[in-house]
PDB file of N, CA and C in Angstrom:
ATOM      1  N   UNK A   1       0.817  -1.178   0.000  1.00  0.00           N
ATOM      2  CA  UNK A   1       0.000   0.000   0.000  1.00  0.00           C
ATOM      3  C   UNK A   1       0.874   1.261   0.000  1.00  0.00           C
ATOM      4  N   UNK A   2       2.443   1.275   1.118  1.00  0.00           N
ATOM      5  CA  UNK A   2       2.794   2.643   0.878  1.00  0.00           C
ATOM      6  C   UNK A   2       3.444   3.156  -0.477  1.00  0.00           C
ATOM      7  N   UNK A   3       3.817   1.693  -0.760  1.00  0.00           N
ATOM      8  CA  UNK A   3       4.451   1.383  -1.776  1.00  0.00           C
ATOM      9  C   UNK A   3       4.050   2.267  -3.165  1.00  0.00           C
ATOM     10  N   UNK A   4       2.592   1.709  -3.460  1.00  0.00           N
ATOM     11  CA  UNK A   4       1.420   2.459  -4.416  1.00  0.00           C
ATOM     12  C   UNK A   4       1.308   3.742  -4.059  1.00  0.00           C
ATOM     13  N   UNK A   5       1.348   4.244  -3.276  1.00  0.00           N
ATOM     14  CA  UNK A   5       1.147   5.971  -2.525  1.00  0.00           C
ATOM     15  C   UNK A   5       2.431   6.625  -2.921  1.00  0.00           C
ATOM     16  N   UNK A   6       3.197   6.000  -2.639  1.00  0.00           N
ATOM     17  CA  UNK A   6       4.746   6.519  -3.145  1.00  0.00           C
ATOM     18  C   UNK A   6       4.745   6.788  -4.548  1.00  0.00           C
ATOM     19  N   UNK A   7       4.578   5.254  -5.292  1.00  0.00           N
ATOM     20  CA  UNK A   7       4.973   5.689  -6.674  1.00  0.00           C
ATOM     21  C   UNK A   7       3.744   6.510  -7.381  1.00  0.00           C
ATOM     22  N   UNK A   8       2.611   7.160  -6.940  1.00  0.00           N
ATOM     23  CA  UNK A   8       1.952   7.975  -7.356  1.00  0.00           C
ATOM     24  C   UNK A   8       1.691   9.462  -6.736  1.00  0.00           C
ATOM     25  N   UNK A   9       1.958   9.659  -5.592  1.00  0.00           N
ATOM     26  CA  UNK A   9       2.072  11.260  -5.296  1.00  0.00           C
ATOM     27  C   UNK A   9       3.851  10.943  -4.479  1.00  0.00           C
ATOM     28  N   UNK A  10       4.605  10.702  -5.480  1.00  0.00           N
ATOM     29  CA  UNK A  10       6.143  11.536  -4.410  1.00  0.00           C
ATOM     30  C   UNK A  10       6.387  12.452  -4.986  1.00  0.00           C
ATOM     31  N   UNK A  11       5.718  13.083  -5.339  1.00  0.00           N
ATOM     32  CA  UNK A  11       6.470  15.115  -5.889  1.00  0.00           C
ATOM     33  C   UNK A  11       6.069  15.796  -4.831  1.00  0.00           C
ATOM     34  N   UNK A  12       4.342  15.220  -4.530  1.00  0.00           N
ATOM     35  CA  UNK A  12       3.657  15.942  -3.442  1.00  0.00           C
ATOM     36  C   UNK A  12       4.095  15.716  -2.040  1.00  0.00           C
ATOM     37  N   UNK A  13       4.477  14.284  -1.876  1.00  0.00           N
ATOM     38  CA  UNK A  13       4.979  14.222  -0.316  1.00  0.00           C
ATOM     39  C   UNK A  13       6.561  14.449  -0.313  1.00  0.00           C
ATOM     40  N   UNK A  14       7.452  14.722  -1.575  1.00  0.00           N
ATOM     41  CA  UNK A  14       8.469  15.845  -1.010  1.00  0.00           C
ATOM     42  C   UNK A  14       8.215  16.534  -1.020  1.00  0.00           C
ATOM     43  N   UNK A  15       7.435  17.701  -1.308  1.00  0.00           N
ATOM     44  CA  UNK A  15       6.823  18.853  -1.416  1.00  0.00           C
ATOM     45  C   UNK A  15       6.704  19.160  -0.235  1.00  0.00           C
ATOM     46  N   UNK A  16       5.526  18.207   0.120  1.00  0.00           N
ATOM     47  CA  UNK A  16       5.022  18.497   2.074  1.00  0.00           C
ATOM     48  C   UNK A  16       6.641  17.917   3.243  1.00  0.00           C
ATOM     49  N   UNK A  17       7.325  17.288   2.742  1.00  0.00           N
ATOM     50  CA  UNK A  17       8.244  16.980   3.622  1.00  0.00           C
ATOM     51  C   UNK A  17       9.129  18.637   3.637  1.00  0.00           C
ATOM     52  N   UNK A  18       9.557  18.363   1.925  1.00  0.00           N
ATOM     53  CA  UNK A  18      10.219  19.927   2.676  1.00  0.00           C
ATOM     54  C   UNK A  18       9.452  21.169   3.455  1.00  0.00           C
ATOM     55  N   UNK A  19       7.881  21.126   3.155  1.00  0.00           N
ATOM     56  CA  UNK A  19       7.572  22.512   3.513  1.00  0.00           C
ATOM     57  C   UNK A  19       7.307  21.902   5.433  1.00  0.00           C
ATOM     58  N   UNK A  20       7.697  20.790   5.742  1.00  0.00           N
ATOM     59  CA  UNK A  20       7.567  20.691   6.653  1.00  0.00           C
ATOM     60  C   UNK A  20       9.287  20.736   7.514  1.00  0.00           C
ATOM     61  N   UNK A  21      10.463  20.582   6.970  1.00  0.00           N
ATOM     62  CA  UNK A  21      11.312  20.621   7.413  1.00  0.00           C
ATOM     63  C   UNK A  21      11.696  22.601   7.671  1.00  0.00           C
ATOM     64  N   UNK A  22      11.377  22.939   6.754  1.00  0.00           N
ATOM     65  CA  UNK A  22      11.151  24.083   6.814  1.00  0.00           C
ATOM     66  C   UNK A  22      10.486  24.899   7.913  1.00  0.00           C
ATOM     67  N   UNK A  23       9.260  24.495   7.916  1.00  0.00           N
ATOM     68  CA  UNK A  23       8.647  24.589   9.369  1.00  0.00           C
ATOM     69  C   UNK A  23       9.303  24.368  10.560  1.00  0.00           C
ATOM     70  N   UNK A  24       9.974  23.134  10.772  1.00  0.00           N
ATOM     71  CA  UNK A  24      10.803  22.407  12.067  1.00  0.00           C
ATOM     72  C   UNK A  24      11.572  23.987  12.077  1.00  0.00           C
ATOM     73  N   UNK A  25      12.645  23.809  11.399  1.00  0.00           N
ATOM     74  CA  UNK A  25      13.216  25.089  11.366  1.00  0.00           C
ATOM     75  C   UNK A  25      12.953  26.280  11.643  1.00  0.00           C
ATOM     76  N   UNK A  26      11.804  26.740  11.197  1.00  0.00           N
ATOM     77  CA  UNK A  26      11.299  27.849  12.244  1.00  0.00           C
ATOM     78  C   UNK A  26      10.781  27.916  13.160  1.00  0.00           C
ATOM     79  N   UNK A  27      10.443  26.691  13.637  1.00  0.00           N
ATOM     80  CA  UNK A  27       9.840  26.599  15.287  1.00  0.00           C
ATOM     81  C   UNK A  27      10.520  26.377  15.944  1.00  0.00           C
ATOM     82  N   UNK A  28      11.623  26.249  15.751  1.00  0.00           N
ATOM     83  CA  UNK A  28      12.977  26.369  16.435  1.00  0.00           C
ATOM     84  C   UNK A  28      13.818  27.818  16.937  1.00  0.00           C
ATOM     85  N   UNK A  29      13.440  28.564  16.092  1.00  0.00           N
ATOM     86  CA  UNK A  29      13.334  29.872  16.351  1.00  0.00           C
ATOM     87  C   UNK A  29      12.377  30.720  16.788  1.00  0.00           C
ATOM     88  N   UNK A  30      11.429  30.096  16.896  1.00  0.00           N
ATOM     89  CA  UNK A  30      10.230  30.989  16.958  1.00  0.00           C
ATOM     90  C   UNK A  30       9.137  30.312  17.066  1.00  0.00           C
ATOM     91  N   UNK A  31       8.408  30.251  17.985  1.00  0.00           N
ATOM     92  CA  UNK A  31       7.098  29.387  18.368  1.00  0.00           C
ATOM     93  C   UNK A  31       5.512  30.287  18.235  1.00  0.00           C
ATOM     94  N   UNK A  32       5.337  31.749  17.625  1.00  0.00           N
ATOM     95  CA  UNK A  32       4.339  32.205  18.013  1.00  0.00           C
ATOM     96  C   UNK A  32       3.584  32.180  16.339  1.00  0.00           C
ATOM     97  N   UNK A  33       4.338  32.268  15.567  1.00  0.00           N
ATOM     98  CA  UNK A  33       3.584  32.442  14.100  1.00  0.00           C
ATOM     99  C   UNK A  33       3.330  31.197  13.493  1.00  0.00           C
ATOM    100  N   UNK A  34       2.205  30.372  14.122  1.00  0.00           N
ATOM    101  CA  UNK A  34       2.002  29.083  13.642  1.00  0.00           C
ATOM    102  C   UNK A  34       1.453  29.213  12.050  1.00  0.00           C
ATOM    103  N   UNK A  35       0.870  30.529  12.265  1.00  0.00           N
ATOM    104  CA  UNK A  35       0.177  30.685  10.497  1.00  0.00           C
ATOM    105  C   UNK A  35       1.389  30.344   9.349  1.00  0.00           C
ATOM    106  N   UNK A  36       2.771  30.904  10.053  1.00  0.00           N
ATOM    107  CA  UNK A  36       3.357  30.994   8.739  1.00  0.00           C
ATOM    108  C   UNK A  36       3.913  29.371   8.685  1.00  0.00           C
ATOM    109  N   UNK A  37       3.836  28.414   9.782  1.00  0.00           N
ATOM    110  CA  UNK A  37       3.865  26.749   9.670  1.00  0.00           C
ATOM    111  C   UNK A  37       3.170  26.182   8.576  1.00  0.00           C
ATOM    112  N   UNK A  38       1.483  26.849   8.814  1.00  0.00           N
ATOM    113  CA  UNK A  38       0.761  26.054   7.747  1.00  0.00           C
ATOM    114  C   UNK A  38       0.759  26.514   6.391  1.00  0.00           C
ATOM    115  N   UNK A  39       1.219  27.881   6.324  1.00  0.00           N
ATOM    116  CA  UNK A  39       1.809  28.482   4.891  1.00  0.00           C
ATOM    117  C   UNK A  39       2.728  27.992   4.483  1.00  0.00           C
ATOM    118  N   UNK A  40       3.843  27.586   5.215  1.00  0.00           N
ATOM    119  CA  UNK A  40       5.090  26.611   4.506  1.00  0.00           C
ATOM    120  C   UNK A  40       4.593  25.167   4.027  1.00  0.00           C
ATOM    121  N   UNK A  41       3.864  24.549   5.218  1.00  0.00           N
ATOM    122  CA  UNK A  41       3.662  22.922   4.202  1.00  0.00           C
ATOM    123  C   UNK A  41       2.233  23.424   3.109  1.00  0.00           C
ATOM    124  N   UNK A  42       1.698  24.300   3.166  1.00  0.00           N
ATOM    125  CA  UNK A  42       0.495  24.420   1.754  1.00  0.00           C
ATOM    126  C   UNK A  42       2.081  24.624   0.587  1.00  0.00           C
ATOM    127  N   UNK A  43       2.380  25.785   0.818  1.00  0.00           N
ATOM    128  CA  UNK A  43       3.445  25.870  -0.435  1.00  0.00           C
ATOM    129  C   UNK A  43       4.230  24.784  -0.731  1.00  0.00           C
ATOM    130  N   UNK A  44       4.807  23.955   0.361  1.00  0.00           N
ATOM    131  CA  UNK A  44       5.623  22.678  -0.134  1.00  0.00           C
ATOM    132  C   UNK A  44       4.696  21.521  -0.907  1.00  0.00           C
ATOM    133  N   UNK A  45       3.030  21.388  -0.768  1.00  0.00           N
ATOM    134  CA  UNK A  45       2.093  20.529  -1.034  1.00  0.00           C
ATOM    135  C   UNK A  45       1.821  21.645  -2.009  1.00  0.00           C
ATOM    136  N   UNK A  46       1.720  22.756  -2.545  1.00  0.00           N
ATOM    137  CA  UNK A  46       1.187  23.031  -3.729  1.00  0.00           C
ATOM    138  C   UNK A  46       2.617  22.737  -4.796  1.00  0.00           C
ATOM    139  N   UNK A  47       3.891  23.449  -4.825  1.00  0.00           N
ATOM    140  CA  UNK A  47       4.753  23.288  -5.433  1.00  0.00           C
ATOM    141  C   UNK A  47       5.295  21.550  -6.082  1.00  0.00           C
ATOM    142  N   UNK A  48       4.857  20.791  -4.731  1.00  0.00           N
ATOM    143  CA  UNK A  48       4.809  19.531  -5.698  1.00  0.00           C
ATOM    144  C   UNK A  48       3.927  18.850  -6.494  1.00  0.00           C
ATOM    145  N   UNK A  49       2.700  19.872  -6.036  1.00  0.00           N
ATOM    146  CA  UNK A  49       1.458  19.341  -7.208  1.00  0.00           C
ATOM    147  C   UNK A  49       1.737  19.544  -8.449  1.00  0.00           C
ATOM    148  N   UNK A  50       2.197  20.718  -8.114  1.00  0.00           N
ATOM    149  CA  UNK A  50       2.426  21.564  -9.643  1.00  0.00           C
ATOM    150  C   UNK A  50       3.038  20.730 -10.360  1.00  0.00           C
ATOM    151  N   UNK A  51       4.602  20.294  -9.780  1.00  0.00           N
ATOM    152  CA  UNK A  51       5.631  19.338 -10.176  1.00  0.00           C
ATOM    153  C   UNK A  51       5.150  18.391 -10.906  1.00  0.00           C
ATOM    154  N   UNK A  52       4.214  17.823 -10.000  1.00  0.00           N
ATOM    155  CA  UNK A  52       3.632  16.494 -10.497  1.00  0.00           C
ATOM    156  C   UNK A  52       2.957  16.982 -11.646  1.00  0.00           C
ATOM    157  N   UNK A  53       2.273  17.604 -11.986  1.00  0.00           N
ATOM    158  CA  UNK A  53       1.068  18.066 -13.037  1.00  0.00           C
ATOM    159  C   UNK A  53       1.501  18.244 -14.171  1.00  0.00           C
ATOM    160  N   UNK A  54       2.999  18.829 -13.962  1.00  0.00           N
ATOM    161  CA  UNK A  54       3.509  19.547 -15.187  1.00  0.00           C
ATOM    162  C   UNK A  54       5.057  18.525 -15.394  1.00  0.00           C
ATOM    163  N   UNK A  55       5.480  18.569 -16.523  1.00  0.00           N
ATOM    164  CA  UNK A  55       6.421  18.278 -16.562  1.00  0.00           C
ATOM    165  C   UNK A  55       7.775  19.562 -16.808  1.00  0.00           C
ATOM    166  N   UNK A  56       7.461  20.487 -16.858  1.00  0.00           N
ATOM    167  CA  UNK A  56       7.928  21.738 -16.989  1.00  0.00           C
ATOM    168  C   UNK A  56       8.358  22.142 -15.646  1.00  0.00           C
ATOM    169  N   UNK A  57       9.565  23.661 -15.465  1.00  0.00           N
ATOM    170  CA  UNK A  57       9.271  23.948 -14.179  1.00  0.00           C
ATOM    171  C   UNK A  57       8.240  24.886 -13.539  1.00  0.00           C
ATOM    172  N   UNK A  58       8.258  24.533 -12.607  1.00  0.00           N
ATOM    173  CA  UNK A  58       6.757  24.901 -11.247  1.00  0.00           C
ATOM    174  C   UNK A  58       6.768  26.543 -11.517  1.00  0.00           C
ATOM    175  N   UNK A  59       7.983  27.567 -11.374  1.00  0.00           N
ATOM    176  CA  UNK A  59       8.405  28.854 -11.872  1.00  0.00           C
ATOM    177  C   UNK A  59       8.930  28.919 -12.802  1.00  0.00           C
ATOM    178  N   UNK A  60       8.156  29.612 -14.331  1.00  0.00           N
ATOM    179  CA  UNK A  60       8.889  29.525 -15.312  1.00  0.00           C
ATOM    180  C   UNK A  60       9.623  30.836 -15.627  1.00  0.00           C
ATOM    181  N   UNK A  61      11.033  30.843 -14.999  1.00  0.00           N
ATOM    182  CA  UNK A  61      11.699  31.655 -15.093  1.00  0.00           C
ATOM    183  C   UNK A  61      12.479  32.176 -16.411  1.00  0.00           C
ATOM    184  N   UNK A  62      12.406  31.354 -17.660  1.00  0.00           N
ATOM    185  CA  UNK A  62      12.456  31.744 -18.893  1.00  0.00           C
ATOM    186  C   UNK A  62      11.680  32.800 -19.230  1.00  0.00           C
ATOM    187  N   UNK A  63      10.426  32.227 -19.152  1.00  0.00           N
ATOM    188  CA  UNK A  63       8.964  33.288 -19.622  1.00  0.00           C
ATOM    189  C   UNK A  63       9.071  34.335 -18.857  1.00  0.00           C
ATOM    190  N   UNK A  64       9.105  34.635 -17.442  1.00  0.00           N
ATOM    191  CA  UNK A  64       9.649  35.669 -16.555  1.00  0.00           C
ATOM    192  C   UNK A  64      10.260  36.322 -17.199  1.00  0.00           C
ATOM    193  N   UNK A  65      11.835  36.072 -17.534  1.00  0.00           N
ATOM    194  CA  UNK A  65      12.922  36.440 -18.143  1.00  0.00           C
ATOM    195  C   UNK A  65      12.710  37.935 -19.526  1.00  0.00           C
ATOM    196  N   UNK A  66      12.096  36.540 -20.502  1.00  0.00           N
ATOM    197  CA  UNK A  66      11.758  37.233 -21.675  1.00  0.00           C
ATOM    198  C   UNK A  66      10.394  38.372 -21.717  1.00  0.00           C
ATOM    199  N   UNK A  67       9.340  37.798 -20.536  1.00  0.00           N
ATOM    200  CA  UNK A  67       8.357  39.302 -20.432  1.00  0.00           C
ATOM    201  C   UNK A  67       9.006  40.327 -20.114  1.00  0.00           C
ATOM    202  N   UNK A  68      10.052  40.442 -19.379  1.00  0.00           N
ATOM    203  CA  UNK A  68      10.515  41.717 -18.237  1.00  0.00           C
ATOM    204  C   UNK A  68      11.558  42.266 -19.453  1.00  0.00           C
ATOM    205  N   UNK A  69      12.422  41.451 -20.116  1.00  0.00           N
ATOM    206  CA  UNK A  69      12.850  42.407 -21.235  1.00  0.00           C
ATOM    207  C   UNK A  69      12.428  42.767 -22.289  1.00  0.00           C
ATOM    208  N   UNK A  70      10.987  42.303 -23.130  1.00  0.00           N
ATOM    209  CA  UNK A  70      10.062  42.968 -23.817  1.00  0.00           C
ATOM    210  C   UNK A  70       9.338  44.165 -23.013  1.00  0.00           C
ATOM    211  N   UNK A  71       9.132  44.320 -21.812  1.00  0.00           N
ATOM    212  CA  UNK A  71       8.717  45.302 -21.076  1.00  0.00           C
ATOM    213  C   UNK A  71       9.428  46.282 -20.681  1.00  0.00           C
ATOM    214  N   UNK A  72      10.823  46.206 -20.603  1.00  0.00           N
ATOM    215  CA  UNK A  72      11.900  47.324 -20.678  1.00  0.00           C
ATOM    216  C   UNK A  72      12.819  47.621 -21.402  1.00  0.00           C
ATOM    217  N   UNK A  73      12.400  47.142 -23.030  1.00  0.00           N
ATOM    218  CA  UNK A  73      13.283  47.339 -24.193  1.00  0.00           C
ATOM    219  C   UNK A  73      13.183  48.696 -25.098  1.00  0.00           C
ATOM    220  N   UNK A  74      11.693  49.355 -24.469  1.00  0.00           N
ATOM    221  CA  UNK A  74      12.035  50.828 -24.875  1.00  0.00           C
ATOM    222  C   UNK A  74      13.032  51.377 -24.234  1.00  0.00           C
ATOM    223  N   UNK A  75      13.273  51.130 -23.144  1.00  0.00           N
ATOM    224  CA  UNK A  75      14.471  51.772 -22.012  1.00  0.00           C
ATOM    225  C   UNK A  75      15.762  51.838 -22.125  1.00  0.00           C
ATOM    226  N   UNK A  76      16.398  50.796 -23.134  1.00  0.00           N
ATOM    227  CA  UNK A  76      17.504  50.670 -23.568  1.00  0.00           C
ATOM    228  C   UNK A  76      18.052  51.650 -24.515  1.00  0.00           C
TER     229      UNK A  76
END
């Protein structure tokens, strides 16, 4: 059974592992902003959905890239 769970969501449960190691890490420093705990494992569980969904990357920093210098090529 974990077996089957594994080989069909592991983008998502590294996803949630890191946004949870992440977490450890700040509750280590800091125990009062639990909100920003459950904001780290949603982002680590959305970022590996994405992963999973797409075969592309999750931030497409190409497309980024090339909007921002069509947007400031009068400037040059």
């Amino acid at each position: 059974m974990w077996r089957e769970i594994w080989n069909t969501y592991w983008k998502r449960l590294i996803g949630v592992a890191a946004g949870l190691l992440a977490a450890i890490v700040y509750l280590a420093f800091g125990f009062w902003d639990m909100m920003f705990v459950a904001l780290l494992v949603f982002l680590g569980y959305w970022f590996g959905k994405q992963k999973e969904l797409s075969d592309g990357p999750v931030i497409p920093w190409q497309r980024i890239w090339y909007a921002l210098l069509e947007r400031f090529r009068p400037y040059r």
